[in-house]
Protein backbone atom coordinates (compact mmCIF):
# COMPACT_ATOMS: atom_id res chain seq x y z
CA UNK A 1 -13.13 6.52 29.44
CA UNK A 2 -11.11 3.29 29.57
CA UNK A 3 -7.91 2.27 27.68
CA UNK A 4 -10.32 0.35 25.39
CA UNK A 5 -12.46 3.06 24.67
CA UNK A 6 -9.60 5.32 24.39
CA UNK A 7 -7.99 2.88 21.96
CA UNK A 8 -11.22 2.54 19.81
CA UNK A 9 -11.15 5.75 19.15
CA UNK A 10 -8.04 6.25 18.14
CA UNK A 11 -8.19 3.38 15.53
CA UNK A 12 -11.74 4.94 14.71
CA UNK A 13 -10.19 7.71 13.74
CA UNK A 14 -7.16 6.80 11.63
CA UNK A 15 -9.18 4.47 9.66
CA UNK A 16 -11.13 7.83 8.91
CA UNK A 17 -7.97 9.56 8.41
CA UNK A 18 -6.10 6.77 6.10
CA UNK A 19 -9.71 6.06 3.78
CA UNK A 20 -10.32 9.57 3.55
CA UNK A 21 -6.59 10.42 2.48
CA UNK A 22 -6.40 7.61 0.12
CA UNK A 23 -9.71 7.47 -1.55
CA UNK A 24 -9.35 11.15 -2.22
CA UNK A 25 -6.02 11.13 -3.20
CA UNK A 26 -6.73 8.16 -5.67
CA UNK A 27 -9.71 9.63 -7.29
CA UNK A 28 -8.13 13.35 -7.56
CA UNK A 29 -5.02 11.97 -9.21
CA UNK A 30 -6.62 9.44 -11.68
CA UNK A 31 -9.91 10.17 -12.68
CA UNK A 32 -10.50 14.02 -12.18
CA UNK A 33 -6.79 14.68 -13.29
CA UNK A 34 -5.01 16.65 -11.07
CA UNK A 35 -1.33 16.23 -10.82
CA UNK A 36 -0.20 13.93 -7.94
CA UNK A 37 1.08 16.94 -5.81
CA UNK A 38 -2.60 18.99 -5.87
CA UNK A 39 -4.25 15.38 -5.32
CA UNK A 40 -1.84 14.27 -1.76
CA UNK A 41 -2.68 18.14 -0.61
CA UNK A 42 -6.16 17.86 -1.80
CA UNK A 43 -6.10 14.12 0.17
CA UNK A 44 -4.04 15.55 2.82
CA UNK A 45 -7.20 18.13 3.24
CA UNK A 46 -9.82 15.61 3.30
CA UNK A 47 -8.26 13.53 5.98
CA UNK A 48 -8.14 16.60 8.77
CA UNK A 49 -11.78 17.06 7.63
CA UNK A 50 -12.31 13.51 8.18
CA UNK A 51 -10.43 13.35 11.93
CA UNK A 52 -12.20 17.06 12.77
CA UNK A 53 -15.42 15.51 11.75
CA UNK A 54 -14.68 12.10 13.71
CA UNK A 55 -13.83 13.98 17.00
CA UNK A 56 -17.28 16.83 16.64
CA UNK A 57 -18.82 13.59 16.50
CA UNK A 58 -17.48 11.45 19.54
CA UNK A 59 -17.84 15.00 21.69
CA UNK A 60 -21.68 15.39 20.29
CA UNK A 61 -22.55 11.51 21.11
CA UNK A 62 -20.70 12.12 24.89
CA UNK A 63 -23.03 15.13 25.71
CA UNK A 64 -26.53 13.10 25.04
C-alpha cells in the first residue's frame, strides 16, 4: 500500500464517518423527534457502523 492509497482510505473513511454522523444525527433530532442528546449518540452509533463497515469492506476487496 502506498501513502496515496493509505491516504485514500483514510479520507474514504471519514467522509463515511462525518455523512453518516450528520445525516443521522439531523434526521433523528428533527424529523423522528428525539432529543438532541439520543440523536448525537444515536449519530455517534451510526458513524462506527459506518467506519466498521468501510474497513470489512477494504479487507474483503484486498483478499479477491
Amino acid at each position: 500500500m502506498t501513502d496515496a492509497d493509505a491516504s485514500a482510505d483514510f479520507g474514504s473513511t471519514l467522509g463515511a464517518l462525518t455523512v453518516a454522523f450528520l445525516l443521522v444525527t439531523l434526521v433523528a433530532g428533527t424529523l423522528l423527534g428525539f432529543n438532541w442528546t439520543q440523536a448525537v449518540l444515536l449519530g455517534g452509533f451510526a458513524g462506527v457502523v459506518a467506519v466498521g463497515s468501510a474497513w470489512l469492506t477494504d479487507r474483503r476487496a484486498d483478499n479477491d
